[in-house]
PDB file of N, CA and C in Angstrom:
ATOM      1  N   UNK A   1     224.373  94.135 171.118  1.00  0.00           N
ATOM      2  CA  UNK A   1     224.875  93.676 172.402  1.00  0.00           C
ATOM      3  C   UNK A   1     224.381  94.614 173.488  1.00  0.00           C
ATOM      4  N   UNK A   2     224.028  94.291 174.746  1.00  0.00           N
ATOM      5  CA  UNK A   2     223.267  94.772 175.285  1.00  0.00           C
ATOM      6  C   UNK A   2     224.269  94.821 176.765  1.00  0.00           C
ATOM      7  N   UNK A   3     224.044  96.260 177.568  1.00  0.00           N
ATOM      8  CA  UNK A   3     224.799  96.192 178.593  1.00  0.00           C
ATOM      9  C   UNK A   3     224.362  96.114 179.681  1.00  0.00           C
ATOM     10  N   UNK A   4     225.814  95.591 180.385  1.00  0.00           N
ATOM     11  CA  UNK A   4     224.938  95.008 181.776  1.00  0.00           C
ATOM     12  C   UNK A   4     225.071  96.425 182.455  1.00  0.00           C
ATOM     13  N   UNK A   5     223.458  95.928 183.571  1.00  0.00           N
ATOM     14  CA  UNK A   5     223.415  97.184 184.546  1.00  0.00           C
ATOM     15  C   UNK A   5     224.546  97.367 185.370  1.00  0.00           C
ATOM     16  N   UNK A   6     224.591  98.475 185.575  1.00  0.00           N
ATOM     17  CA  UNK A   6     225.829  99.386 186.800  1.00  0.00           C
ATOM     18  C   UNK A   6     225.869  98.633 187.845  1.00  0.00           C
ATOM     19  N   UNK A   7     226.943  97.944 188.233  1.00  0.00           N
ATOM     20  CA  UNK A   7     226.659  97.202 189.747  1.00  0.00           C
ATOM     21  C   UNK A   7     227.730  98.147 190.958  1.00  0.00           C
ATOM     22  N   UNK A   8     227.513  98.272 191.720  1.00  0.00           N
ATOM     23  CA  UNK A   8     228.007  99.114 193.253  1.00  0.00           C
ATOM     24  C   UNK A   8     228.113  97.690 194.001  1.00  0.00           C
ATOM     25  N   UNK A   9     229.715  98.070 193.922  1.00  0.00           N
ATOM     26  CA  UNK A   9     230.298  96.618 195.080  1.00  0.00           C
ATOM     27  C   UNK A   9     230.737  97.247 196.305  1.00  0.00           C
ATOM     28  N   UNK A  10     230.605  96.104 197.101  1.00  0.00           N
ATOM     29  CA  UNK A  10     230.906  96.836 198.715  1.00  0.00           C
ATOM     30  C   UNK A  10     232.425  96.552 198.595  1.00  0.00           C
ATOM     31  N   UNK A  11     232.827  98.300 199.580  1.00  0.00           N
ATOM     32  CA  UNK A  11     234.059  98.224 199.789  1.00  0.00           C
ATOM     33  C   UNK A  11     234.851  96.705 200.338  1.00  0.00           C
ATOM     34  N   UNK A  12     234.349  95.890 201.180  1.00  0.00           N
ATOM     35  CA  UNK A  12     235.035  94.675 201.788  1.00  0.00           C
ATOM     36  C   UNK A  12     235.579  93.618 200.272  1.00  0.00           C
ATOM     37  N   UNK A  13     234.112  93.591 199.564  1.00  0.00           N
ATOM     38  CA  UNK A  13     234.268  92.958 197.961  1.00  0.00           C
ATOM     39  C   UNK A  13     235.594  93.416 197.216  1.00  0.00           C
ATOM     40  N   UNK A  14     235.660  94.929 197.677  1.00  0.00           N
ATOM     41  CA  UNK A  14     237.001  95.868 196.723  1.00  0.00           C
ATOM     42  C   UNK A  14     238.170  95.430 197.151  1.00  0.00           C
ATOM     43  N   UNK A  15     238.084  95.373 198.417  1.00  0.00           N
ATOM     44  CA  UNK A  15     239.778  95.093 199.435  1.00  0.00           C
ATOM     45  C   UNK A  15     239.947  94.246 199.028  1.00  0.00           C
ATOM     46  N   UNK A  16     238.913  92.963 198.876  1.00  0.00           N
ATOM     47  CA  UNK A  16     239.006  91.077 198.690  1.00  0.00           C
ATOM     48  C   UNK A  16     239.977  90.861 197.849  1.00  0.00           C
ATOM     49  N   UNK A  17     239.222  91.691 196.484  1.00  0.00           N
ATOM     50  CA  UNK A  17     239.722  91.786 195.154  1.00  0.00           C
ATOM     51  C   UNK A  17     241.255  92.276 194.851  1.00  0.00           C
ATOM     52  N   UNK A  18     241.613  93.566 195.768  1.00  0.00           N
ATOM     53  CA  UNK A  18     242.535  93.972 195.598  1.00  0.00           C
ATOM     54  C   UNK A  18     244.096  93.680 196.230  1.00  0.00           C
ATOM     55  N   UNK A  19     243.315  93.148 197.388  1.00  0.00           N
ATOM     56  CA  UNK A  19     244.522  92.728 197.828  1.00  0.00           C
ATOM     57  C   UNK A  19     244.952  90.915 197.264  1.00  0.00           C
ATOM     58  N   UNK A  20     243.857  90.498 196.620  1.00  0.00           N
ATOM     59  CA  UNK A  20     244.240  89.119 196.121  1.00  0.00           C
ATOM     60  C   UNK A  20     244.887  89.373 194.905  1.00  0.00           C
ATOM     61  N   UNK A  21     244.823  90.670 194.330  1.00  0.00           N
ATOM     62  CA  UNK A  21     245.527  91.140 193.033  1.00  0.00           C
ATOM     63  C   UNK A  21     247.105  91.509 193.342  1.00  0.00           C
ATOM     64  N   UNK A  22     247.003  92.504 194.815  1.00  0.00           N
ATOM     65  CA  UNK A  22     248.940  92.420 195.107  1.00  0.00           C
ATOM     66  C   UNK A  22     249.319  91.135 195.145  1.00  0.00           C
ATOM     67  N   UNK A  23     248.311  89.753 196.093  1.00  0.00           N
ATOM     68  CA  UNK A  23     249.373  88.916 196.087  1.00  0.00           C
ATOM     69  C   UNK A  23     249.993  88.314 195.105  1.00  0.00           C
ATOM     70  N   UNK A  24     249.579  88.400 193.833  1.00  0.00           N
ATOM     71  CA  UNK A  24     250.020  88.185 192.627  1.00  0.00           C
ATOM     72  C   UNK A  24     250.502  86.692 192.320  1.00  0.00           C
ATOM     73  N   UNK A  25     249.133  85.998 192.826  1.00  0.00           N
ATOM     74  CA  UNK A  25     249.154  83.964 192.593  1.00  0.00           C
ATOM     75  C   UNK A  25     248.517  83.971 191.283  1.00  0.00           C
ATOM     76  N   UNK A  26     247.575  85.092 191.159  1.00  0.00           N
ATOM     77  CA  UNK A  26     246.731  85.129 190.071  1.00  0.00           C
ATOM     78  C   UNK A  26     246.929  85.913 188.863  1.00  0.00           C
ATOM     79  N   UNK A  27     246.950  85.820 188.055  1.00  0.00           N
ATOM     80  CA  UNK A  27     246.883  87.562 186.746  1.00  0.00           C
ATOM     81  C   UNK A  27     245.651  88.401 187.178  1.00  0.00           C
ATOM     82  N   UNK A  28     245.634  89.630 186.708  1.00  0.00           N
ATOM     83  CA  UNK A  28     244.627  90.442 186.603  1.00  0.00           C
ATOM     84  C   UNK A  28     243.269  89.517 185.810  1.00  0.00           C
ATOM     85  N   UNK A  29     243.876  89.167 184.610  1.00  0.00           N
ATOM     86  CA  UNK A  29     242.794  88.805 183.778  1.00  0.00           C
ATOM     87  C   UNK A  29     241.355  87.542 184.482  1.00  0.00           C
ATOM     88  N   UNK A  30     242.970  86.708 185.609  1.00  0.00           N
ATOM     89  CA  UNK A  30     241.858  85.289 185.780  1.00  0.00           C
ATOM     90  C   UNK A  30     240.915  85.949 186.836  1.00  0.00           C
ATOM     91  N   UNK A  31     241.508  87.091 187.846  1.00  0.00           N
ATOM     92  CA  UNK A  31     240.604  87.550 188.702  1.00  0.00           C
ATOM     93  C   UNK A  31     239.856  88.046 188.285  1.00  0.00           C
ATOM     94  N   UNK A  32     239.796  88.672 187.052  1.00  0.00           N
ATOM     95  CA  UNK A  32     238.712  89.291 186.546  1.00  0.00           C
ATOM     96  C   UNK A  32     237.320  88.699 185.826  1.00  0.00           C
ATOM     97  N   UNK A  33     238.150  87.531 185.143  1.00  0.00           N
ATOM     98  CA  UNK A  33     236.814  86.374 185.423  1.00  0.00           C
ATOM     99  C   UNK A  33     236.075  85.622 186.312  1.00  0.00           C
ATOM    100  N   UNK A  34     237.198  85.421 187.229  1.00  0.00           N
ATOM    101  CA  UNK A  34     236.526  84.989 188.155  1.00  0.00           C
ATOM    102  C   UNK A  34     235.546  85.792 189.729  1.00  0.00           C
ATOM    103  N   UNK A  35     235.806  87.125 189.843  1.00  0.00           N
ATOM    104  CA  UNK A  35     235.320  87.659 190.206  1.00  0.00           C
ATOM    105  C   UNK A  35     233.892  88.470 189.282  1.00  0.00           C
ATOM    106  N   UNK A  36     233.932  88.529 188.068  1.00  0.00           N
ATOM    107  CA  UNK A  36     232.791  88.701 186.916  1.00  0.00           C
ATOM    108  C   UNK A  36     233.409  90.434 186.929  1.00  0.00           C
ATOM    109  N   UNK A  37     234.696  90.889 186.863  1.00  0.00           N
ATOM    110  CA  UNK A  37     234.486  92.899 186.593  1.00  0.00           C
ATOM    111  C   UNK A  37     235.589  92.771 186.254  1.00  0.00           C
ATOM    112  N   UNK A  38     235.708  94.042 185.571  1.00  0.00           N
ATOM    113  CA  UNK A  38     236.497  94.498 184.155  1.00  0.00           C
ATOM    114  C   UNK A  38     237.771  94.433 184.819  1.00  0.00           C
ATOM    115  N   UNK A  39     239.076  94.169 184.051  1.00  0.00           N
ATOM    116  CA  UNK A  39     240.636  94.101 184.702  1.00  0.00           C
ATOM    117  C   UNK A  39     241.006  95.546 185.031  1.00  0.00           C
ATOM    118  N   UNK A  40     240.262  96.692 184.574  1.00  0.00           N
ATOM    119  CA  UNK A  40     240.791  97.597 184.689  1.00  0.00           C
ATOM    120  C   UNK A  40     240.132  98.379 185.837  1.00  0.00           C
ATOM    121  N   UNK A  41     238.885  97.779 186.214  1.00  0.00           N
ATOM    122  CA  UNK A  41     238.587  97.842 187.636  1.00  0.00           C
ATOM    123  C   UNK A  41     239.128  97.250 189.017  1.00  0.00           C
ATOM    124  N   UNK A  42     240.004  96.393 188.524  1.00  0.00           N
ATOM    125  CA  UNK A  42     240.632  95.823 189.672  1.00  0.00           C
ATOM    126  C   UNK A  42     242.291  96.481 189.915  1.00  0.00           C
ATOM    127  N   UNK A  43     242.581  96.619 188.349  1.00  0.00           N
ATOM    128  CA  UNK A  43     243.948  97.876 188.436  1.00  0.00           C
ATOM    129  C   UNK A  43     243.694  98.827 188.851  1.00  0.00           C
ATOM    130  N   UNK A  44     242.362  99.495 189.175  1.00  0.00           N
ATOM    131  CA  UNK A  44     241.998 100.913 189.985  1.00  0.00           C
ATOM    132  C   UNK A  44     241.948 100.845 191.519  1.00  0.00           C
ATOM    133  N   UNK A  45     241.320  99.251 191.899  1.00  0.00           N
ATOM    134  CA  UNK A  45     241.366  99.173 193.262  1.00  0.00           C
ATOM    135  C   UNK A  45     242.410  98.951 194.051  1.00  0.00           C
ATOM    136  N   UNK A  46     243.217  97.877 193.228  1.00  0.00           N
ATOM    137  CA  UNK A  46     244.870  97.932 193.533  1.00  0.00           C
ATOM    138  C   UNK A  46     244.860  99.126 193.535  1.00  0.00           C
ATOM    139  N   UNK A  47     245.524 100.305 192.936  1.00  0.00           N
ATOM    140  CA  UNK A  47     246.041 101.097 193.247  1.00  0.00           C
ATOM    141  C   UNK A  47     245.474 101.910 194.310  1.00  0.00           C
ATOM    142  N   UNK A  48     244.211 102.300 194.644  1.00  0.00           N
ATOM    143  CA  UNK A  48     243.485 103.133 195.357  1.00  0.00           C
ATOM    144  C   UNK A  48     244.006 102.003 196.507  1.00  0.00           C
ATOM    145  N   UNK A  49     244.084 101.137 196.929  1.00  0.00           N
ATOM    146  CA  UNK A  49     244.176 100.494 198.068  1.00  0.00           C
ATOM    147  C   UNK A  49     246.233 100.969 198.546  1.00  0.00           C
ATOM    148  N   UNK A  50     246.312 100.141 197.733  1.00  0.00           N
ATOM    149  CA  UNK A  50     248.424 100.973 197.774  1.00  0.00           C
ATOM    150  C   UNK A  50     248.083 102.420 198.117  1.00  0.00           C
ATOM    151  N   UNK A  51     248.048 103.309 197.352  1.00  0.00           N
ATOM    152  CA  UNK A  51     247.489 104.646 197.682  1.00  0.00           C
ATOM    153  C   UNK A  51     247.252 105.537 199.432  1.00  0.00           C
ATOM    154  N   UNK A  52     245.772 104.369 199.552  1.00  0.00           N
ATOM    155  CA  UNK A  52     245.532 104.719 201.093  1.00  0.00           C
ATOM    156  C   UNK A  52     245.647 103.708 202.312  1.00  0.00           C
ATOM    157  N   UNK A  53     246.815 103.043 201.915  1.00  0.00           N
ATOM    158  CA  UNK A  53     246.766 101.837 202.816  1.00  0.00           C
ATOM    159  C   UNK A  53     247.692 102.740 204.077  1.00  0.00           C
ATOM    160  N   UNK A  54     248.398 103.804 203.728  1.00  0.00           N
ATOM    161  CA  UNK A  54     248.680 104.345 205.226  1.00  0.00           C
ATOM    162  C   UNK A  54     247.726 104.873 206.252  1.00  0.00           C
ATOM    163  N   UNK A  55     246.497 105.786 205.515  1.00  0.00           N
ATOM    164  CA  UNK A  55     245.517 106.068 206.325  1.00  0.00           C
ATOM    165  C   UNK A  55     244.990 104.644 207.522  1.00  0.00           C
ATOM    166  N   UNK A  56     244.911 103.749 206.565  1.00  0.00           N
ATOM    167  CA  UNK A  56     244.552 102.593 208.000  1.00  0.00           C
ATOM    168  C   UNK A  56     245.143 102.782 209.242  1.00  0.00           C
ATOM    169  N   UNK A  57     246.096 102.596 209.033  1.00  0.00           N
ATOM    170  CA  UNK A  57     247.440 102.947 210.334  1.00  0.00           C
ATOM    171  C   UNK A  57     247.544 104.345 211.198  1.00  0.00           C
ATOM    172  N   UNK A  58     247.116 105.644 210.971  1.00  0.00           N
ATOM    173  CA  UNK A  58     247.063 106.979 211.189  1.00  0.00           C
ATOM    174  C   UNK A  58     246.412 106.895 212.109  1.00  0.00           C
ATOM    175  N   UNK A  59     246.878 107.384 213.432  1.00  0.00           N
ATOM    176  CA  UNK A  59     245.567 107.705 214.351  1.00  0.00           C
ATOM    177  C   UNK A  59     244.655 109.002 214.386  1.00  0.00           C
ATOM    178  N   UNK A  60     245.069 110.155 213.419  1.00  0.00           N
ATOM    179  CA  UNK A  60     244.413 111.227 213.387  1.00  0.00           C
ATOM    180  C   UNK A  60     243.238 110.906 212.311  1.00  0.00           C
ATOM    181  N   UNK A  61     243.100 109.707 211.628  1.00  0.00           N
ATOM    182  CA  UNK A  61     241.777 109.712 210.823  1.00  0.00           C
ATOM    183  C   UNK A  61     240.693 109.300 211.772  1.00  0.00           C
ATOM    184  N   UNK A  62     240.978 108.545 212.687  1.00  0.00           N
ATOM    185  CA  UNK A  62     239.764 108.697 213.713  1.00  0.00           C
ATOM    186  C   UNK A  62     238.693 109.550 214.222  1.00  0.00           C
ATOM    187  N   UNK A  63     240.036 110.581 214.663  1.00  0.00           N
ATOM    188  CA  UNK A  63     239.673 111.644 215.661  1.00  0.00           C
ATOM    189  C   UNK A  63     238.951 112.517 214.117  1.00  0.00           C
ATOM    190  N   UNK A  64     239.363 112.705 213.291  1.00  0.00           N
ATOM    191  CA  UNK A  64     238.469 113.325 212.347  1.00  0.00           C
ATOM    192  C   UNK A  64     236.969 113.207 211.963  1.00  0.00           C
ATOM    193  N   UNK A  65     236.941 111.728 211.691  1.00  0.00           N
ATOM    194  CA  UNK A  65     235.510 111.277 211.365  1.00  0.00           C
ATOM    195  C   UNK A  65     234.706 111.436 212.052  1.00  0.00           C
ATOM    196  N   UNK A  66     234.842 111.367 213.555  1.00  0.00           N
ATOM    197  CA  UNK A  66     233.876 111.332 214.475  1.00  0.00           C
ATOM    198  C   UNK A  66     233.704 112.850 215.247  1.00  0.00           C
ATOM    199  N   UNK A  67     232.446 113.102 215.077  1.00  0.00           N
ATOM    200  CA  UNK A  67     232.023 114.320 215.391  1.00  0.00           C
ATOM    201  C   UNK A  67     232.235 114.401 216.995  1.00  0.00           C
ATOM    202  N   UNK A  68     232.630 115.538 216.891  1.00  0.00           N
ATOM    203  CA  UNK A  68     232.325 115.775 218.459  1.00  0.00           C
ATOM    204  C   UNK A  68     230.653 115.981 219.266  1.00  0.00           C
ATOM    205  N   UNK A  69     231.133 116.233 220.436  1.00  0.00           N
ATOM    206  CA  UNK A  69     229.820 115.504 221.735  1.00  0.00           C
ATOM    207  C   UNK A  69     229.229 117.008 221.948  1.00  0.00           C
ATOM    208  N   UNK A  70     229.948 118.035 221.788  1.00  0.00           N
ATOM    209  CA  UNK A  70     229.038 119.442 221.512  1.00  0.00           C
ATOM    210  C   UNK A  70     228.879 119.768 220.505  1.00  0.00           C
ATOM    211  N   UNK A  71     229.282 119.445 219.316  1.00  0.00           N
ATOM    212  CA  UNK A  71     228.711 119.535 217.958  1.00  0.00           C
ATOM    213  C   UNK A  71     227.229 118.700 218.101  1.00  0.00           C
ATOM    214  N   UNK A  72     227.237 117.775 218.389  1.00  0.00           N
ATOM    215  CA  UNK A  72     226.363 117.298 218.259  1.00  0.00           C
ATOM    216  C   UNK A  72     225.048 117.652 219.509  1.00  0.00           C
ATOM    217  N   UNK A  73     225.065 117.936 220.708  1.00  0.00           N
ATOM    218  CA  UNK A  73     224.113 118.462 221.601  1.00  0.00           C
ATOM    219  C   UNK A  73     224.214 120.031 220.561  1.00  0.00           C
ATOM    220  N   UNK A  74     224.791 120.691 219.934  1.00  0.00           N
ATOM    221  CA  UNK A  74     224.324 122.234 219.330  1.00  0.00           C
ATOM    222  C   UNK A  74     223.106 121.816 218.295  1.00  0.00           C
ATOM    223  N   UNK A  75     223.955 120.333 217.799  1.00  0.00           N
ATOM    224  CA  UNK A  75     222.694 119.728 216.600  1.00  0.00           C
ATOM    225  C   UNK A  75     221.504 119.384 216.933  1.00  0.00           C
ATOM    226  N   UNK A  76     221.205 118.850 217.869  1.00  0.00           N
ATOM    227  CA  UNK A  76     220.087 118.016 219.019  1.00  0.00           C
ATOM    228  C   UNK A  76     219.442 119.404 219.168  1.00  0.00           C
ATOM    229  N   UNK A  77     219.989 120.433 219.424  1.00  0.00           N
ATOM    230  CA  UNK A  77     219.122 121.834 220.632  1.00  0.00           C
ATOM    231  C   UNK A  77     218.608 122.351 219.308  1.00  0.00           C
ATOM    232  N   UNK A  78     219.669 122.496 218.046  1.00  0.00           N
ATOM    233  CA  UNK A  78     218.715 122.919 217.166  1.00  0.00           C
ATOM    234  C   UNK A  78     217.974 122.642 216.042  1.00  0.00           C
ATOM    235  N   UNK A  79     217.670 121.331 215.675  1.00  0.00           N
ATOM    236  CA  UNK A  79     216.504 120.743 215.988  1.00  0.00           C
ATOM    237  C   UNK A  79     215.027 120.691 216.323  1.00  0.00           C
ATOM    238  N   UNK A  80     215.540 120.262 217.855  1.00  0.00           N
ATOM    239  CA  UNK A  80     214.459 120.655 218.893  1.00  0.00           C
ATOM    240  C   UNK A  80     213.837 121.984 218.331  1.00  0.00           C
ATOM    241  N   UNK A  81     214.360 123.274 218.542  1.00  0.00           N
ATOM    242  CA  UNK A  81     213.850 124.936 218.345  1.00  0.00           C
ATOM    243  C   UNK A  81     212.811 124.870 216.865  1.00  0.00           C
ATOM    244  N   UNK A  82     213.809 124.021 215.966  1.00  0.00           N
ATOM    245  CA  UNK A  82     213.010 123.973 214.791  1.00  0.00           C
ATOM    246  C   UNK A  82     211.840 123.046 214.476  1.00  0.00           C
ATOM    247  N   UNK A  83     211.635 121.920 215.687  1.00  0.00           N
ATOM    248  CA  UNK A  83     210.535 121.543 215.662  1.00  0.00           C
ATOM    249  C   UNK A  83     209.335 122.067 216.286  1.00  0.00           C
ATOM    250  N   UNK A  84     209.717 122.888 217.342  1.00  0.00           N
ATOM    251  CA  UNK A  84     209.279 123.301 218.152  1.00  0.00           C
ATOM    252  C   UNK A  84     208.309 124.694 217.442  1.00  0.00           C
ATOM    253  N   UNK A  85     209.018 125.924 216.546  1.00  0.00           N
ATOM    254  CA  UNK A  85     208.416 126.589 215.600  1.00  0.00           C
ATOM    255  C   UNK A  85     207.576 125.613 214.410  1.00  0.00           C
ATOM    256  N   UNK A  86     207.766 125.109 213.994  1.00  0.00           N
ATOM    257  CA  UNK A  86     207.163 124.487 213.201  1.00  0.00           C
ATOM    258  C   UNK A  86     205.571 123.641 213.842  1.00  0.00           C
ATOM    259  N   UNK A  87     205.961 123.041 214.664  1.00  0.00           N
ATOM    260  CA  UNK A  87     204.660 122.480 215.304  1.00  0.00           C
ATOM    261  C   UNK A  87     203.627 123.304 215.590  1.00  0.00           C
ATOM    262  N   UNK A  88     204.213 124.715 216.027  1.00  0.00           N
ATOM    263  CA  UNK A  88     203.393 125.787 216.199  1.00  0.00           C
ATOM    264  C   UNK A  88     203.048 126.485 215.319  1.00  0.00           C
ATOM    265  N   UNK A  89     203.792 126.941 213.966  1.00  0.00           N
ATOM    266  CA  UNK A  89     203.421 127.837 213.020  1.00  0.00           C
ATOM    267  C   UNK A  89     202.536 126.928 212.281  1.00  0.00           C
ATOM    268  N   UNK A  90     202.447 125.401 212.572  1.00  0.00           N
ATOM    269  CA  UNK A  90     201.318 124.659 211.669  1.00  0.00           C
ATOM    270  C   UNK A  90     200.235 124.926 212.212  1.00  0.00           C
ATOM    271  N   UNK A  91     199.811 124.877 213.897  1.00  0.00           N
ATOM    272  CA  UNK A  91     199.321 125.305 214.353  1.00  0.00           C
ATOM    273  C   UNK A  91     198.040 126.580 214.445  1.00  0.00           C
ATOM    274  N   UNK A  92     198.922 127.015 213.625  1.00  0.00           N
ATOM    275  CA  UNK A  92     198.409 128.806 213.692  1.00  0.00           C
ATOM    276  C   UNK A  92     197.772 128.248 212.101  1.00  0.00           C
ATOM    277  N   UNK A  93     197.772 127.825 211.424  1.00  0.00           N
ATOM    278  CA  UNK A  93     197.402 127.910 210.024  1.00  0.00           C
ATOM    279  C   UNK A  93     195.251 127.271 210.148  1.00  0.00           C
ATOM    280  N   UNK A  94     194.752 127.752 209.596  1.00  0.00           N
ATOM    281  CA  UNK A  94     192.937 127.396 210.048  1.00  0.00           C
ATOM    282  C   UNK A  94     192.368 126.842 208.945  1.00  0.00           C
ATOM    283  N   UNK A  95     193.761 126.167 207.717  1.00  0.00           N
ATOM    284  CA  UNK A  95     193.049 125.488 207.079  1.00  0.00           C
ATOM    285  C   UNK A  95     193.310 124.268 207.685  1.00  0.00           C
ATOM    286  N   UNK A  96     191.747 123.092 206.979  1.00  0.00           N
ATOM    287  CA  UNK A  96     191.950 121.790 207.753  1.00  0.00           C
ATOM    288  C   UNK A  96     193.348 120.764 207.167  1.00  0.00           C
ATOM    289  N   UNK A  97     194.050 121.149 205.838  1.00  0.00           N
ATOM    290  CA  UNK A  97     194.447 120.351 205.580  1.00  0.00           C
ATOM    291  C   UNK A  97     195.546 120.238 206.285  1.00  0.00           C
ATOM    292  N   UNK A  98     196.246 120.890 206.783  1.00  0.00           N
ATOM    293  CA  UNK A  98     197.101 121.574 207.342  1.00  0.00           C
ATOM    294  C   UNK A  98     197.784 120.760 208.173  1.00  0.00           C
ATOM    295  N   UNK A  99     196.386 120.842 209.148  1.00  0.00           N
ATOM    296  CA  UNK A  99     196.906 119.745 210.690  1.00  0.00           C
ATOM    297  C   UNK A  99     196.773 118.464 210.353  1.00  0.00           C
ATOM    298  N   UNK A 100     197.511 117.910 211.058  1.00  0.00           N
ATOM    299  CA  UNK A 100     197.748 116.086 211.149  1.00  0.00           C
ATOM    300  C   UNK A 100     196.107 115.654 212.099  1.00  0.00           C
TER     301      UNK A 100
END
């Protein structure tokens, strides 16, 4: 018997699944055929969804994820410096393969 390849489902696919598993019209088992993945993958997403279903609601997960506006111009400037050495130390090198 031969196994099937590893499949990576998108999170929206996971929620679909999981929250059609709380509403509980269905068993684990029929969703699991009918969606084609193992019952015990869908008892993981249920729970991981119960789990972090408060984070949805939190307004401090926002402000986390998103980088700040001088973090990011420090990222931009340095960068720049490091392209800037580099363009030049290729520069300096007199073999031909070197340069573009």
């Amino acid at each position: 018997m031969s196994k099937r390849p590893r499949r990576n489902h998108a999170p929206a696919f996971k929620a679909k699944v999981a929250l059609e598993a709380l509403k509980g019209d269905q068993t684990t088992v029929e969703l699991a055929q009918r969606y084609q993945v193992h019952p015990n993958q869908i008892t993981e997403w249920k729970k991981q969804l119960l789990e972090n279903a408060a984070e949805i609601f939190s307004r401090e997960r926002k402000a986390e994820q998103l980088p700040s506006v001088k973090d990011l111009h420090a990222k931009i400037g340095q960068l720049s410096m490091e392209n800037d050495f580099l363009s030049h130390a290729l520069g300096r090198i007199d073999e031909p393969s070197a340069k573009r």
